[in-house]
Protein backbone atom coordinates (compact mmCIF):
# COMPACT_ATOMS: atom_id res chain seq x y z
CA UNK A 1 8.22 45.76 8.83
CA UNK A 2 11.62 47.15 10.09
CA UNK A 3 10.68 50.18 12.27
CA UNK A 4 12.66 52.85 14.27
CA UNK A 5 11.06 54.39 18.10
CA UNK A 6 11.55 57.44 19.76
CA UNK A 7 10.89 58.92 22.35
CA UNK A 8 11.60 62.47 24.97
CA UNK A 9 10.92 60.21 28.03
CA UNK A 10 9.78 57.76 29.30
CA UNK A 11 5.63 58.64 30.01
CA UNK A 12 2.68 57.70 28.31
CA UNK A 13 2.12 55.34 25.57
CA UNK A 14 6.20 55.72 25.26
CA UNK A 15 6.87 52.29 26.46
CA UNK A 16 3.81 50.72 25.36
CA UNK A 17 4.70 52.02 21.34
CA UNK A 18 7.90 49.21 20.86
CA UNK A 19 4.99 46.19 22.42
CA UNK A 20 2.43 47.12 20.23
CA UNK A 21 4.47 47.30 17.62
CA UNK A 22 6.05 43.60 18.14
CA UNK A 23 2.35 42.61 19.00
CA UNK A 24 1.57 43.74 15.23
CA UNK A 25 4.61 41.47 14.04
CA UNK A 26 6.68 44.53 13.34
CA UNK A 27 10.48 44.57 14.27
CA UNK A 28 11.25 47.08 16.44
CA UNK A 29 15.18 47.70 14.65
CA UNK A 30 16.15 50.77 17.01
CA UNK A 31 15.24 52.43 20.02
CA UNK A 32 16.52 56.34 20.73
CA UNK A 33 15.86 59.06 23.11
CA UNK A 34 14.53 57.89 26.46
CA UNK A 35 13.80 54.35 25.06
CA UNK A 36 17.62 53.93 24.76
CA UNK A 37 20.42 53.31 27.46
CA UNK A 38 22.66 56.18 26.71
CA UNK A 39 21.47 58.25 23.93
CA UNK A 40 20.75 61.73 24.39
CA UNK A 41 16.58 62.23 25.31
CA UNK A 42 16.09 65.25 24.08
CA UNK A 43 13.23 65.49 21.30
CA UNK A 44 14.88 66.92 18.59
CA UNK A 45 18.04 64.59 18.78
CA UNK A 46 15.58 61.63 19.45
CA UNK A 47 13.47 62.10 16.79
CA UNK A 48 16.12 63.00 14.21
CA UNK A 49 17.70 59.45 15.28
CA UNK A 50 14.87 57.94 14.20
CA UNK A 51 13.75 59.76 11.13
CA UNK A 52 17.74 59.09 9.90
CA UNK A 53 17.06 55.55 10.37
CA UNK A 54 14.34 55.66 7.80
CA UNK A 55 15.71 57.63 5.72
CA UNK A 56 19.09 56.07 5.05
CA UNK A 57 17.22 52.58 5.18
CA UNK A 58 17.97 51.04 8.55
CA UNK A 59 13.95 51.04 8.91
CA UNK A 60 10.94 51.55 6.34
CA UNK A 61 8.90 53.69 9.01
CA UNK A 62 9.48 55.20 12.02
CA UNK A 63 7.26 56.08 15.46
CA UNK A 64 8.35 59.51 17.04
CA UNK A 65 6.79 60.81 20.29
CA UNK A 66 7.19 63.97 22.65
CA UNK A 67 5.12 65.39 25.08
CA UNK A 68 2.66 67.33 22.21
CA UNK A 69 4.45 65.25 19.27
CA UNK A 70 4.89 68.67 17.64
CA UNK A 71 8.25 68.89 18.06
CA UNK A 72 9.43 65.38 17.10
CA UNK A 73 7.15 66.13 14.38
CA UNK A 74 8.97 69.00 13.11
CA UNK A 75 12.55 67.40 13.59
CA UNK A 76 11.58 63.93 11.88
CA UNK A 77 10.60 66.30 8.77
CA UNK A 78 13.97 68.12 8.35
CA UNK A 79 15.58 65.07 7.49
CA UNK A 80 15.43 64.60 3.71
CA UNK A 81 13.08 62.02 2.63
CA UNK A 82 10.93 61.73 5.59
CA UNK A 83 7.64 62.51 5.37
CA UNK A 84 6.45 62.48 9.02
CA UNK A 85 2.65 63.48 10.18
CA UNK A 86 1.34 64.25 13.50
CA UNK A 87 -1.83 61.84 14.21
CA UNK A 88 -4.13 62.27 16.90
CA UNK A 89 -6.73 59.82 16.02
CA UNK A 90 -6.95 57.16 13.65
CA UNK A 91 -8.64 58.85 10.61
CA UNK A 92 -5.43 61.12 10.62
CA UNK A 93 -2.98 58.45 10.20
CA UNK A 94 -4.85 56.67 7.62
CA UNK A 95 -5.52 59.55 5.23
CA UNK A 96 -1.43 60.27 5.98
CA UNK A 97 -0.27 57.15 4.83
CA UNK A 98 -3.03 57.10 1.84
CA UNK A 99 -2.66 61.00 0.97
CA UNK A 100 0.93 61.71 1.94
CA UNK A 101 2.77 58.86 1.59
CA UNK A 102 3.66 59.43 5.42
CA UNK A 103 6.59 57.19 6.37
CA UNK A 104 6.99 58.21 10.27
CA UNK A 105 4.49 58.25 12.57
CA UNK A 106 4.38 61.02 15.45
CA UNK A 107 2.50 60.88 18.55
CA UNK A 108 1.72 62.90 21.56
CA UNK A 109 2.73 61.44 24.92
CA UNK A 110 0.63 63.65 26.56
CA UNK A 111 -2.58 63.01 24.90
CA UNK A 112 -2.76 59.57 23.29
CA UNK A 113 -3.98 57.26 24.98
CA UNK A 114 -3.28 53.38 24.90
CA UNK A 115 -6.93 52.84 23.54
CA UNK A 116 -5.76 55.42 20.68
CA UNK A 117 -2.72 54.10 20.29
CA UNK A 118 -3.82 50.82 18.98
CA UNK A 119 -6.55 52.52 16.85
CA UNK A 120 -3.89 54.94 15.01
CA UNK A 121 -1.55 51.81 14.70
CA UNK A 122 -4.48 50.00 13.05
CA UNK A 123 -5.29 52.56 10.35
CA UNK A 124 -1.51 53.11 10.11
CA UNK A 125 -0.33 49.97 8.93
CA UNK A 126 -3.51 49.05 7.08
CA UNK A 127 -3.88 52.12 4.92
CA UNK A 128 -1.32 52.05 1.51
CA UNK A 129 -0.48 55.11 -0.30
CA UNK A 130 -2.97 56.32 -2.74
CA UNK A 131 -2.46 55.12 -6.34
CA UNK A 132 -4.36 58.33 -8.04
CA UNK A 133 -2.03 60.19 -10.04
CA UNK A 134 -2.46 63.32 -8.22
CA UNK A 135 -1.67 62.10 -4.27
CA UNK A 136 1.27 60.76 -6.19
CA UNK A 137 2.10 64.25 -7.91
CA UNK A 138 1.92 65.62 -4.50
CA UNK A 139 4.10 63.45 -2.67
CA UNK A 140 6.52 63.46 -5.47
CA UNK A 141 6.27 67.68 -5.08
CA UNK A 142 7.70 67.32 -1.49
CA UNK A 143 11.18 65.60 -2.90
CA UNK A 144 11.57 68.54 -5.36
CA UNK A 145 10.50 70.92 -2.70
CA UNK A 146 13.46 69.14 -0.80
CA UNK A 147 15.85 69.98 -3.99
CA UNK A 148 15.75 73.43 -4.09
């Protein structure tokens, strides 16, 4: 899978997010924030970087990170067509790719640990969205939500 990072700075589980990744056989497609030479660090530019990339098809999911993950959180999701979730634990990002249809990933630099890391990846990438015709009413909800 074709996947976008980002990152505020450089602490963390920020470095260790593109490895585990590639460890996974993902492909790590683009690198912003503090994970790139040059590119403005800041969370909301970071993150926005990133959720663009999914959203315009450069990468089918994306992994955004700040110090709480709150605010990449928030600036992945004003990007049209992103559907990004704030996991703490692995139960979270399961039931967000199953029940939301979540398509970026955001994580807490101060608070995840590596040993959490590779637990949300886990659930992440082996959870598919939920076939039941109401999870699929709901996502669908968000894109007109989007509309208006």
């Amino acid at each position: 899978m074709r996947i976008a990072v980002a990152a505020d700075e450089r602490t963390g589980v920020a470095d260790a997010v593109g490895d585990a990744l590639r460890d996974r056989g993902h492909d790590v497609v683009a690198a912003h924030g503090a994970l790139a030479p040059d590119a403005r660090d800041d969370w909301a530019w970071s993150a926005e970087a990133a959720a663009r990339d999914v959203a315009e098809g450069r990468a089918e999911q994306a992994i955004v990170c700040c110090w709480t993950g709150t605010g990449a959180s928030i600036a992945a999701n004003k990007v049209g067509g992103v559907r990004a979730a704030l996991c703490a634990d692995a139960a979270t990002a399961e039931g967000a790719r199953r029940w939301n249809d979540a398509n970026v990933l955001a994580l807490s630099l101060r608070t995840t640990s590596a040993a959490e890391l590779g637990e949300i990846l886990d659930a992440w990438f082996a959870a598919s969205p939920s076939a039941d015709p109401a999870d699929a009413a709901n996502v669908a909800h968000l894109a007109d939500i989007e509309a208006r």
